[in-house]
Protein backbone atom coordinates (compact mmCIF):
# COMPACT_ATOMS: atom_id res chain seq x y z
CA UNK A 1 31.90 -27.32 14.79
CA UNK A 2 35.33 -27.18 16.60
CA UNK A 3 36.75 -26.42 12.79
CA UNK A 4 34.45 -23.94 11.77
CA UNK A 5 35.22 -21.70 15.22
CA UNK A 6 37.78 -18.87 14.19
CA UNK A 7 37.31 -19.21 10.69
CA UNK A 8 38.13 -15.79 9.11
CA UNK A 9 34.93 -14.48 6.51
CA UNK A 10 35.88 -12.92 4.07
CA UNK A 11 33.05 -11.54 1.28
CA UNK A 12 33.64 -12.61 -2.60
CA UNK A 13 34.43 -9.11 -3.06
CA UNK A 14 37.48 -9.45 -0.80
CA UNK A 15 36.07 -7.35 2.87
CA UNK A 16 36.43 -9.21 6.10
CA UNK A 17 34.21 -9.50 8.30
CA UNK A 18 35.55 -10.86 11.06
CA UNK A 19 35.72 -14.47 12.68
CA UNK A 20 33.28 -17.34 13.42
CA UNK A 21 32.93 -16.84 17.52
CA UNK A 22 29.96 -19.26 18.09
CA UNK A 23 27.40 -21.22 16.35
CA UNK A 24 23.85 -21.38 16.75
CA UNK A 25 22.02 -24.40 15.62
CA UNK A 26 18.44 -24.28 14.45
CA UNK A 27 17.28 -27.39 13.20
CA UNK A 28 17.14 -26.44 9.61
CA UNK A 29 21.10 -24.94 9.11
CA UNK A 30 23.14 -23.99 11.47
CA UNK A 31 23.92 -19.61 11.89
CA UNK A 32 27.50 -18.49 12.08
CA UNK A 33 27.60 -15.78 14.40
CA UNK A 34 30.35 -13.39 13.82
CA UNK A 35 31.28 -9.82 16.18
CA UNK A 36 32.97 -7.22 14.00
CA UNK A 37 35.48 -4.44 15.14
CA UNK A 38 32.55 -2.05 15.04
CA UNK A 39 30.11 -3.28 17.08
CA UNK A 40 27.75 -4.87 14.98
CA UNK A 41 26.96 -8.86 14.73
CA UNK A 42 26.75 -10.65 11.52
CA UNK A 43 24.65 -13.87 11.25
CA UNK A 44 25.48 -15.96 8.64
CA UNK A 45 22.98 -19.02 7.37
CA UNK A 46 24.82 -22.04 6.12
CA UNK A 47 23.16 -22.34 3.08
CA UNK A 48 24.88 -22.96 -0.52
CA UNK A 49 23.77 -19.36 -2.25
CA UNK A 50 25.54 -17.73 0.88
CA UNK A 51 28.53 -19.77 1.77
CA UNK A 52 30.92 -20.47 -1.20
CA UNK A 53 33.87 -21.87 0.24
CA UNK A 54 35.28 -23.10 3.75
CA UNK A 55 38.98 -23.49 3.53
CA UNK A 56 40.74 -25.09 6.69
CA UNK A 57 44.37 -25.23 5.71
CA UNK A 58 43.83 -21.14 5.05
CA UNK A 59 41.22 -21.03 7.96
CA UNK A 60 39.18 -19.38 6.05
CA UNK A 61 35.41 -18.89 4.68
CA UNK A 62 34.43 -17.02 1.89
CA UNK A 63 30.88 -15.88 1.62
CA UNK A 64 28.12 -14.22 -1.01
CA UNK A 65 26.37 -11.42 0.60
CA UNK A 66 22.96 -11.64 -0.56
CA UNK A 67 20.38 -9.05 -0.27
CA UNK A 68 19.05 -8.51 3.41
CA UNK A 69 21.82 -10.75 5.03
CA UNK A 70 23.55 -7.45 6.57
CA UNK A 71 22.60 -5.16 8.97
CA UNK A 72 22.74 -1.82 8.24
């Protein structure tokens, strides 16, 4: 976990939205919790249709947003 912490997320489509400030673990996959500049909280499963790439020499992750995964 200590890796994934700060990672930047970036969407396929090139938006950021912000960086990995905790984890939550629930059994299954664990649920990157990210706070964004405007308030809101994005949870993001670790699941293969959703994250695409984790890059630690960039410290980055890039993600698919699928259908449902943000709030709105």
């Amino acid at each position: 976990h200590h890796q994934i912490l700060g990672l930047r997320v970036v969407t396929d489509k090139g938006e950021e939205l912000g960086r990995i400030a905790s984890i939550l673990e629930t059994g299954s996959t664990d649920v990157y919790v990210i706070p964004s500049a405007n308030g809101k909280e994005y949870l993001i499963p670790n699941i293969l249709p959703v994250v695409k790439e984790i890059n630690l020499e960039t410290r980055e992750m890039r993600i698919h947003l699928i259908d449902g995964l943000l709030p709105d």
